[in-house]
Protein backbone atom coordinates (compact mmCIF):
# COMPACT_ATOMS: atom_id res chain seq x y z
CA UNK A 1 -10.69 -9.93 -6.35
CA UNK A 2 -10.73 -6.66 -7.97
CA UNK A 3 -8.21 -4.24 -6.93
CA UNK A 4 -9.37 -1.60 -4.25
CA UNK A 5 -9.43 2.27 -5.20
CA UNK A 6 -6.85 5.28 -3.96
CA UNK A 7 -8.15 6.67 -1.33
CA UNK A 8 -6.58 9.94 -2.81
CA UNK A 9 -7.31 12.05 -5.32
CA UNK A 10 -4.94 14.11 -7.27
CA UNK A 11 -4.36 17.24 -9.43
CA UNK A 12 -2.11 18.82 -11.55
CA UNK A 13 -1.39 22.30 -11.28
CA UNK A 14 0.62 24.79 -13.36
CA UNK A 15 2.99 26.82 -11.42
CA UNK A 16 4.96 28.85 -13.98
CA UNK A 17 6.79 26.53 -16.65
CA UNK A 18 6.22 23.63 -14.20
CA UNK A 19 3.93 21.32 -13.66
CA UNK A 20 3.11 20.30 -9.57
CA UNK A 21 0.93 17.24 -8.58
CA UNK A 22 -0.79 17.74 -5.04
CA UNK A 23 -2.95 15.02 -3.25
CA UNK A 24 -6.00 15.41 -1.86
CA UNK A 25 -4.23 16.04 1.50
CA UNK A 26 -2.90 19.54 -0.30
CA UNK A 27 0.44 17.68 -0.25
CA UNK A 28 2.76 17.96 -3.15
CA UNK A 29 3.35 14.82 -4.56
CA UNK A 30 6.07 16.04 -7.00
CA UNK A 31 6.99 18.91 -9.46
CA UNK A 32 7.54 18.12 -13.06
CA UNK A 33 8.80 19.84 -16.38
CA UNK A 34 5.95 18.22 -18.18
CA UNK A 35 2.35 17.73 -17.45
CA UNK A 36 2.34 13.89 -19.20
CA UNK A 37 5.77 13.54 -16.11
CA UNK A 38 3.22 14.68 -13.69
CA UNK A 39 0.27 12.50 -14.81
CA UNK A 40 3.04 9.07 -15.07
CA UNK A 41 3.58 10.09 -11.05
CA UNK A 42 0.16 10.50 -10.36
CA UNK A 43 -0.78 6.91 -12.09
CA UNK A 44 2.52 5.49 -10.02
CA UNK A 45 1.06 7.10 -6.92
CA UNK A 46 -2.61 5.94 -7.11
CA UNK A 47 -0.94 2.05 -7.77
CA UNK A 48 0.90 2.26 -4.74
CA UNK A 49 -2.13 3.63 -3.32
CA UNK A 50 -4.24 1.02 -4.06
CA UNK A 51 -1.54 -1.64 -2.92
CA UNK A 52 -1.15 -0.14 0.24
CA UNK A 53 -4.99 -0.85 0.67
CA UNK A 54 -4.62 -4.15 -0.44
CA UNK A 55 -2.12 -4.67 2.03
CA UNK A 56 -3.89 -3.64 5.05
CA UNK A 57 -6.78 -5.72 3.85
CA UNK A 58 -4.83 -8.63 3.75
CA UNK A 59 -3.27 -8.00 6.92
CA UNK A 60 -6.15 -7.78 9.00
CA UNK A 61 -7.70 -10.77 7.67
CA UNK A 62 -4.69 -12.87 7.92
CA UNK A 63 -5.24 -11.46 12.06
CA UNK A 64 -8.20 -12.62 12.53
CA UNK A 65 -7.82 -16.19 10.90
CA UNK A 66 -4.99 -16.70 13.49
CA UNK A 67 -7.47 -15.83 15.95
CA UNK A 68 -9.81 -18.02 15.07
CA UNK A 69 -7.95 -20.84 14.06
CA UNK A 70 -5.49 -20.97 17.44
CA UNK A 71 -8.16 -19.11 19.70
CA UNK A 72 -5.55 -16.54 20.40
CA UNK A 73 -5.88 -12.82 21.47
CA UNK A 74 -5.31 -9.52 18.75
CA UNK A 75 -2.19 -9.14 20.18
CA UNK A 76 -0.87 -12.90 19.90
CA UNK A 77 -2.32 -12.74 16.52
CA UNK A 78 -0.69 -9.21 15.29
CA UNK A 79 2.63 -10.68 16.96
CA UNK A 80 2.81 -13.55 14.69
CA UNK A 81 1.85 -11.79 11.81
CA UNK A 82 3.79 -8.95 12.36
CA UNK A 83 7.10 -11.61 13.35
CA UNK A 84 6.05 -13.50 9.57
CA UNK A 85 5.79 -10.01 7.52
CA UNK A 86 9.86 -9.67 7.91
CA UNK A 87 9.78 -12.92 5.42
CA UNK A 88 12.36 -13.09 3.08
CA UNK A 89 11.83 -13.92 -1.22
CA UNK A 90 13.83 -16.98 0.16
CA UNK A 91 11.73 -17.86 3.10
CA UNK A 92 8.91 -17.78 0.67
CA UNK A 93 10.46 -20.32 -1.46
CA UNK A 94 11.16 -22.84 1.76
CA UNK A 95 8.87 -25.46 2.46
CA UNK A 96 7.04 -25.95 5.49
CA UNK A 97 8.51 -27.37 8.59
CA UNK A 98 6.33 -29.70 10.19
């Protein structure tokens, strides 16, 4: 599984002795005294970019194998995945309870 790209792209712009990231949205990601500051944020950003991807892939996957292995609705499904997201580092440690 390779890991999915940021949707985002970003730029770094000089604004007087400052250095300003913006996304691809025009947003300002950050403003920086350095240009190599700027580009660390930018590589920090597109990671959590590309996780946040991940994540949503994941998600709706893990929806529609509850669906299809309990033959339950989207919104059963996104209940019991949404009630199982609030897990704990613990709760991920526990063994299952049969």
């Amino acid at each position: 599984m390779t890991t999915p790209e940021a949707k985002l792209e970003y730029r770094i712009e000089r604004d007087g002795d400052k250095f300003v990231a913006i996304d691809s949205d025009q947003e300002t990601v950050g403003v920086y005294d350095t240009e190599e500051q700027a580009q660390a944020d930018i590589a920090r950003e597109k990671r959590e970019d590309a996780i946040w991807e991940r994540t949503k892939e994941l998600m709706r996957n893990t929806v529609v194998t509850i669906m299809t292995e309990f033959s339950v609705d989207l919104e059963t499904a996104l209940f019991w995945v949404n009630s199982a997201s609030g897990m704990t580092a613990l709760a991920m440690d526990e063994e299952p309870k049969h």
